[in-house]
C-alpha atoms as a PDB file:
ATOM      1  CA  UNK A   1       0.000   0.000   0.000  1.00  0.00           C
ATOM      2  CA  UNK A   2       1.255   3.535  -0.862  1.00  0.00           C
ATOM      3  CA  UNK A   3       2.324   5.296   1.957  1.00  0.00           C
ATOM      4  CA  UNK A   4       0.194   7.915   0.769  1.00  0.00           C
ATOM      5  CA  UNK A   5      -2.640   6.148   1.866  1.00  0.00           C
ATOM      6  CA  UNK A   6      -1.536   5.354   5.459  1.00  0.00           C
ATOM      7  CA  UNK A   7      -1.178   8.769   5.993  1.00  0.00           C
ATOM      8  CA  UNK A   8      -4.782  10.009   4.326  1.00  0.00           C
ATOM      9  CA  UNK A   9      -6.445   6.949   6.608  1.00  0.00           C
ATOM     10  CA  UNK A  10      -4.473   8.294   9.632  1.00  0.00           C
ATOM     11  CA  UNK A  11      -6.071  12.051   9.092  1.00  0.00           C
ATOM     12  CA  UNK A  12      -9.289  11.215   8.389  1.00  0.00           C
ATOM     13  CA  UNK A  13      -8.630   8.933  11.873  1.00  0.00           C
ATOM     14  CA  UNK A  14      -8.272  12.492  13.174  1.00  0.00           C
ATOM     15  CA  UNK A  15     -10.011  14.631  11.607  1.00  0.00           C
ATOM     16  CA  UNK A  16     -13.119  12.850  10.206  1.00  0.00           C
ATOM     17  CA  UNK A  17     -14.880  15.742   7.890  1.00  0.00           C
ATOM     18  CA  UNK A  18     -12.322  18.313   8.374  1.00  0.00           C
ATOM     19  CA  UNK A  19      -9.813  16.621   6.172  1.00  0.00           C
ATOM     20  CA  UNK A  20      -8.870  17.456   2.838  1.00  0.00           C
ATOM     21  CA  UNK A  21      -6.649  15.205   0.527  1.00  0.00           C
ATOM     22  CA  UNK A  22      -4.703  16.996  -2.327  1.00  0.00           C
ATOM     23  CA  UNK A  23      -2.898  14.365  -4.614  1.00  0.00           C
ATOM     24  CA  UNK A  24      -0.780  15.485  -6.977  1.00  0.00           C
ATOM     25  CA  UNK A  25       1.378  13.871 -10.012  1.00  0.00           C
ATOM     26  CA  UNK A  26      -0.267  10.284  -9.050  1.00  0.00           C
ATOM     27  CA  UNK A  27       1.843   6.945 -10.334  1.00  0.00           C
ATOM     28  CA  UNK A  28      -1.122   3.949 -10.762  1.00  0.00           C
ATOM     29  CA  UNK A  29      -3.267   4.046  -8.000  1.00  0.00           C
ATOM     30  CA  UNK A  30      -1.293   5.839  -5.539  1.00  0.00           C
ATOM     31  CA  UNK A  31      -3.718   7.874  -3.104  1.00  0.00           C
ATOM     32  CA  UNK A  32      -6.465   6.613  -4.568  1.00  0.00           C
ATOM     33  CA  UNK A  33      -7.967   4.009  -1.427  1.00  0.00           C
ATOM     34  CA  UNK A  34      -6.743   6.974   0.809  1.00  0.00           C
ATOM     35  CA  UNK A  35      -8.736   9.664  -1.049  1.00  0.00           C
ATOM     36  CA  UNK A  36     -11.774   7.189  -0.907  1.00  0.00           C
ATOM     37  CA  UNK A  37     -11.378   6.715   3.291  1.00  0.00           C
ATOM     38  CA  UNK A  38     -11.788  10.661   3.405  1.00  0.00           C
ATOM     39  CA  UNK A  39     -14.736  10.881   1.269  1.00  0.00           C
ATOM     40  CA  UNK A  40     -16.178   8.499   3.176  1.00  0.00           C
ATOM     41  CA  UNK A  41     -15.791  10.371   6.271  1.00  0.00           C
ATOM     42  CA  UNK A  42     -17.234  13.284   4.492  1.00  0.00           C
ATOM     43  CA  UNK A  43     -13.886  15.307   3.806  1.00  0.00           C
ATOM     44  CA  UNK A  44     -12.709  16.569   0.419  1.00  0.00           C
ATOM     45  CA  UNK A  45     -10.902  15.145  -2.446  1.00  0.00           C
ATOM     46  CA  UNK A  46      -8.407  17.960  -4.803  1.00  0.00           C
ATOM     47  CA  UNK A  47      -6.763  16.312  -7.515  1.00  0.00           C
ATOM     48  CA  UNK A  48      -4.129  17.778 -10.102  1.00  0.00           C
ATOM     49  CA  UNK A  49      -5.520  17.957 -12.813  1.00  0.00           C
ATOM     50  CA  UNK A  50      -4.061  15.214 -14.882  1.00  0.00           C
ATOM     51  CA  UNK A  51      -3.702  16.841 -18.389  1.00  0.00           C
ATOM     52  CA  UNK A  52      -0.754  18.963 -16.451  1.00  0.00           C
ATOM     53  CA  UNK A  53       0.741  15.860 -14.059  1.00  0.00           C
ATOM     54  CA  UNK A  54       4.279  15.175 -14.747  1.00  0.00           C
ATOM     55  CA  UNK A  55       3.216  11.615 -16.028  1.00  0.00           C
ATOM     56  CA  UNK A  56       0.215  12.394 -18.289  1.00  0.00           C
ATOM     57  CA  UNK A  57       0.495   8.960 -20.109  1.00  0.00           C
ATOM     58  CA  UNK A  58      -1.132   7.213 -16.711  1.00  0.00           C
ATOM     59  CA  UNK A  59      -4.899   7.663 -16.108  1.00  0.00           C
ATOM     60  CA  UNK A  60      -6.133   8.999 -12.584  1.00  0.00           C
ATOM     61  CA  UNK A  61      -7.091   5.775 -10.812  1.00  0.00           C
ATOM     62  CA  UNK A  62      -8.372   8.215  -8.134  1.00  0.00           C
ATOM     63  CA  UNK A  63     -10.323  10.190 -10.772  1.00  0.00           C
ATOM     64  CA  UNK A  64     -11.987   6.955 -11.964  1.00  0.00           C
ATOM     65  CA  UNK A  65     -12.931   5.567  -8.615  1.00  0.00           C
ATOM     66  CA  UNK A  66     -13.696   8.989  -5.967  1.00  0.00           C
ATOM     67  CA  UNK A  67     -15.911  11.763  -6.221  1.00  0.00           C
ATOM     68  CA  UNK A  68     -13.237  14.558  -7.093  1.00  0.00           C
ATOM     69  CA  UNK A  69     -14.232  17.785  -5.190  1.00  0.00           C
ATOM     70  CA  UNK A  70     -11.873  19.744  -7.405  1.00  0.00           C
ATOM     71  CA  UNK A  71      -9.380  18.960 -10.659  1.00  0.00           C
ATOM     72  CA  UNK A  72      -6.960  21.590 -10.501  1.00  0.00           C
ATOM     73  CA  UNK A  73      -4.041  23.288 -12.090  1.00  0.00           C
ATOM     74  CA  UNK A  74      -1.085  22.855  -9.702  1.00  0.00           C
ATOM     75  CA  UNK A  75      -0.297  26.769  -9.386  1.00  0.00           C
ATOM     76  CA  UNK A  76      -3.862  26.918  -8.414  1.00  0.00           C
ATOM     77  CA  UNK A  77      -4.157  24.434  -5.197  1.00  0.00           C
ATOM     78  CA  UNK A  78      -3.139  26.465  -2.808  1.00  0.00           C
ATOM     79  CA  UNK A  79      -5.548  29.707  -3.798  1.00  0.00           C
ATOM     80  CA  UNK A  80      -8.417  27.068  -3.527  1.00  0.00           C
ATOM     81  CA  UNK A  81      -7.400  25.443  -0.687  1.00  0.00           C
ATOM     82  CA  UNK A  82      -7.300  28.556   1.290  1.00  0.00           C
ATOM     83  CA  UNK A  83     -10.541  29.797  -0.104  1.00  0.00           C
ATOM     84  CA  UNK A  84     -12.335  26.485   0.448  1.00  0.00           C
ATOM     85  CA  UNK A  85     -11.441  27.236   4.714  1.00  0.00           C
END
């Protein structure tokens, strides 16, 4: 499992609705099951958008299996992310 996971399972341990996972530049399905454990818990899920990820040849696995609050443009996650709190 991806460590990116553990840690999105251990904050939504924490923080329940008040998390918020950002993945960016995803390899496979990296994030994905993590992403899933906070929308389950009723947090967010912010994606890069993959069109502008580093590897654009590999399909977002955690676009095709989570609801995706937001698909953005790298330089624009953090203006979102501090107008979404």
């Amino acid at each position: 499992m991806p460590s990116i996971d553990v840690l999105y399972r251990s904050a939504v341990a924490s923080f329940n609705s008040m998390c918020v996972g950002v993945l960016l530049t995803e390899r496979l399905n990296d994030g994905t099951s993590g992403l899933e454990a906070i929308k389950k818990w009723g947090g967010l899920a912010i994606i890069q958008n993959p069109e502008t990820a580093d590897f654009q040849d590999i399909s977002s696995s955690a676009q095709d299996f989570v609801e995706i609050d937001y698909v953005l443009k790298l330089k624009k996650t953090s203006t979102a992310i501090k107008e979404i709190w």
